[in-house]
Protein backbone atom coordinates (compact mmCIF):
# COMPACT_ATOMS: atom_id res chain seq x y z
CA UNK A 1 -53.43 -160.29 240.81
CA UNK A 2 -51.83 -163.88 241.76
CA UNK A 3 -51.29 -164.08 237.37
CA UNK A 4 -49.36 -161.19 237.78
CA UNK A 5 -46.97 -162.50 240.43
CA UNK A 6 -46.72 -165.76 238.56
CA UNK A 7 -45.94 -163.99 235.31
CA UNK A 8 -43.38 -161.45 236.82
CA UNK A 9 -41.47 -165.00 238.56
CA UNK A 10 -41.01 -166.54 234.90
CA UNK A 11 -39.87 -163.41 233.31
CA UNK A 12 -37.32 -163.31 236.22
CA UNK A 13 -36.40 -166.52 236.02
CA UNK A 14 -36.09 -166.35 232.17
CA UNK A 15 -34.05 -163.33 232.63
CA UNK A 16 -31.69 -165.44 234.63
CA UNK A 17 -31.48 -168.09 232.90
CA UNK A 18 -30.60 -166.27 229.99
CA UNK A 19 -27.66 -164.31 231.64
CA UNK A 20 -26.29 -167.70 233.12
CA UNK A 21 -26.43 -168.80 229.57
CA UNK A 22 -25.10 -165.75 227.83
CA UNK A 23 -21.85 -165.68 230.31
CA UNK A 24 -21.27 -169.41 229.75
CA UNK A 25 -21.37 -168.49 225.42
CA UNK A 26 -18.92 -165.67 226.77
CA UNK A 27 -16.57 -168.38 228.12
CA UNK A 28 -17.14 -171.04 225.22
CA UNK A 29 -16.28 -168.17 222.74
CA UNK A 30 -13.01 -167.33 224.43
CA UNK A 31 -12.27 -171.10 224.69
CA UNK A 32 -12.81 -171.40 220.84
CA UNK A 33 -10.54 -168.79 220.11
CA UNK A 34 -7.61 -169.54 222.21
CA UNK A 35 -8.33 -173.57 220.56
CA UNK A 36 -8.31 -171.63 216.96
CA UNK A 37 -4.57 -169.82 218.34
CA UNK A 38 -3.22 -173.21 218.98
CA UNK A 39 -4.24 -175.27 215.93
CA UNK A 40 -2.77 -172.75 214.11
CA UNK A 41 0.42 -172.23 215.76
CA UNK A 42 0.71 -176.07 215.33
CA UNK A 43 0.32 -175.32 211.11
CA UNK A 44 2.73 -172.80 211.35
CA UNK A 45 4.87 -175.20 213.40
CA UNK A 46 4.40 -178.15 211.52
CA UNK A 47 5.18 -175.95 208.22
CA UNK A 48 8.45 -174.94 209.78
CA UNK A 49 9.68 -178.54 210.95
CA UNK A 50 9.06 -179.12 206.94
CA UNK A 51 11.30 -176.72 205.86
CA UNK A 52 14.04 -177.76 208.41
CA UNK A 53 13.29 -181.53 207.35
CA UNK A 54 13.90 -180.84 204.11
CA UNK A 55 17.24 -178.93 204.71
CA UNK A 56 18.37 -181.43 206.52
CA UNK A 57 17.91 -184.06 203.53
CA UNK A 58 18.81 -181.75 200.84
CA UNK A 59 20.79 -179.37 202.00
CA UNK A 60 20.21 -175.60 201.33
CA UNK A 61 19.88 -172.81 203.28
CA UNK A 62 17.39 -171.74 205.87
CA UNK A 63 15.73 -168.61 205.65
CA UNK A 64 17.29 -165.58 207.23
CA UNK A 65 14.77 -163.94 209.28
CA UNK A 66 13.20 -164.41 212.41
CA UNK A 67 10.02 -163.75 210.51
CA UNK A 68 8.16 -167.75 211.25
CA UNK A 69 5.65 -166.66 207.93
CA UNK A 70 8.67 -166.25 205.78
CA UNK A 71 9.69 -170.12 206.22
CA UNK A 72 6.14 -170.97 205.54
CA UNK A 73 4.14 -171.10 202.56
CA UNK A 74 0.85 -171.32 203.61
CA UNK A 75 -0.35 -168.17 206.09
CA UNK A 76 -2.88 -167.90 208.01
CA UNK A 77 -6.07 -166.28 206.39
CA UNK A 78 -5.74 -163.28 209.14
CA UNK A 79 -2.05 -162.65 209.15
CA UNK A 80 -1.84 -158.97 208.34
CA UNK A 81 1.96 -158.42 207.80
CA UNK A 82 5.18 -156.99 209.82
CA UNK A 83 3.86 -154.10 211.78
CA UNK A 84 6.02 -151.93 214.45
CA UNK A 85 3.56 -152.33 216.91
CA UNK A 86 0.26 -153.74 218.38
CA UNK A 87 -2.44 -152.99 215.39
CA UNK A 88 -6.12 -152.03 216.56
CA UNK A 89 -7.16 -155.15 214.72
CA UNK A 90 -8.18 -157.97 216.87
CA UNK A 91 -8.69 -161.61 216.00
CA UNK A 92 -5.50 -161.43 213.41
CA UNK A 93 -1.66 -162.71 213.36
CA UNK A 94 0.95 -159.97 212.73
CA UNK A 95 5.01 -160.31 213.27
CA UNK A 96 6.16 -157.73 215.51
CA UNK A 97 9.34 -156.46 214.21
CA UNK A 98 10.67 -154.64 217.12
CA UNK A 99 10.44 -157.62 219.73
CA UNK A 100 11.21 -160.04 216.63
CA UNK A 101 7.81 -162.15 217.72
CA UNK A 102 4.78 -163.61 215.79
CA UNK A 103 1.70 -162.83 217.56
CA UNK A 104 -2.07 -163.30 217.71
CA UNK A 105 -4.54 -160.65 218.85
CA UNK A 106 -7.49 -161.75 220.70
CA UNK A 107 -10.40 -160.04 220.59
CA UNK A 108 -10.58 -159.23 224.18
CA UNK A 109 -7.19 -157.41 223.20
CA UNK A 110 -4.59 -160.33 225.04
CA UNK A 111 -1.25 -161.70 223.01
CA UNK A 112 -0.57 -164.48 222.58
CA UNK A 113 3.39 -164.72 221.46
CA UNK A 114 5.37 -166.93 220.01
CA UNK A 115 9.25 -166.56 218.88
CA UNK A 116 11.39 -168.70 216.44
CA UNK A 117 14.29 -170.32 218.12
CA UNK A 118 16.78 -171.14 216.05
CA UNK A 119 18.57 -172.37 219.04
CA UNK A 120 16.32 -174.37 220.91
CA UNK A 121 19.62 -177.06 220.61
CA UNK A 122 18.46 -180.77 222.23
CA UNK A 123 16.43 -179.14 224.52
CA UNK A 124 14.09 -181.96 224.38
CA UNK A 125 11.03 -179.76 223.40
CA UNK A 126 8.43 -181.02 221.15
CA UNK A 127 8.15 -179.49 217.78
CA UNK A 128 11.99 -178.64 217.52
CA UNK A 129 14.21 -180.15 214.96
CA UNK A 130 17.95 -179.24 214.33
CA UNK A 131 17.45 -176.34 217.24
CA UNK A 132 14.74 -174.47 215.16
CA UNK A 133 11.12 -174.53 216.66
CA UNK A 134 8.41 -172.22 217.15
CA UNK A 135 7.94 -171.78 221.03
CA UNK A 136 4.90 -169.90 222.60
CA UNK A 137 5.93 -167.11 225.42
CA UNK A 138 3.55 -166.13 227.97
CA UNK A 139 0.44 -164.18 227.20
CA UNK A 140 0.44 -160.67 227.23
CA UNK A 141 -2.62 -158.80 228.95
CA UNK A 142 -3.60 -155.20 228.00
């Protein structure tokens, strides 16, 4: 009978142990993805301070649109075009063309948002050059 006890203690505390290590995966995973968000929007960024740069030295025109992926070549592998509103997709980029913002949908269904300033003037904020940057607006929870 005392085997059974002693058996039924490390299943329990198995059990625990695996929740406890389940939740913290939970919180690593979330983590990852909002680190994934940021590298990118530092690509797109950087890709956008490239085109500016290059006006600048050349001359030319910038591109019209308040669209960041049409002053960048290379998109991001998930970007799934201009949409109207929030798709059902999650874990993918999209411009929203009624709010005129770029944003990422995370899989637990939050925004992230980020707007082209063409204005951004000598604000002092990293990542603008000439007034054009690509700033990040607060979250957005569903």
């Amino acid at each position: 009978m005392r085997r059974y006890y002693e058996f039924a203690l490390v299943v329990i505390l198995i059990s625990v142990l695996a929740l406890v290590l389940l939740r913290a995966l939970g919180v690593a995973q979330k983590d990852m993805e909002e680190a994934g968000v940021q590298a990118e929007a530092a690509a797109i960024r950087t890709q956008i301070l490239e085109t500016v740069a290059h006006r600048e030295t050349f001359g030319g025109q910038l591109p019209p649109g308040d669209n960041p992926m049409d002053w960048i070549s290379a998109r991001p592998y998930n970007y799934i075009g201009e949409r109207n509103g929030v798709p059902a997709e999650s874990g993918v980029w999209f411009f929203d063309k009624n709010a005129k913002i770029l944003v990422y949908r995370f899989r637990d269904g939050h925004l992230a948002r980020f707007r082209l300033s063409r204005d951004a003037g000598s604000s002092g904020l990293r990542g603008v050059v000439s007034g054009v940057g690509l700033l990040r607006l607060d979250d957005k929870f569903e």
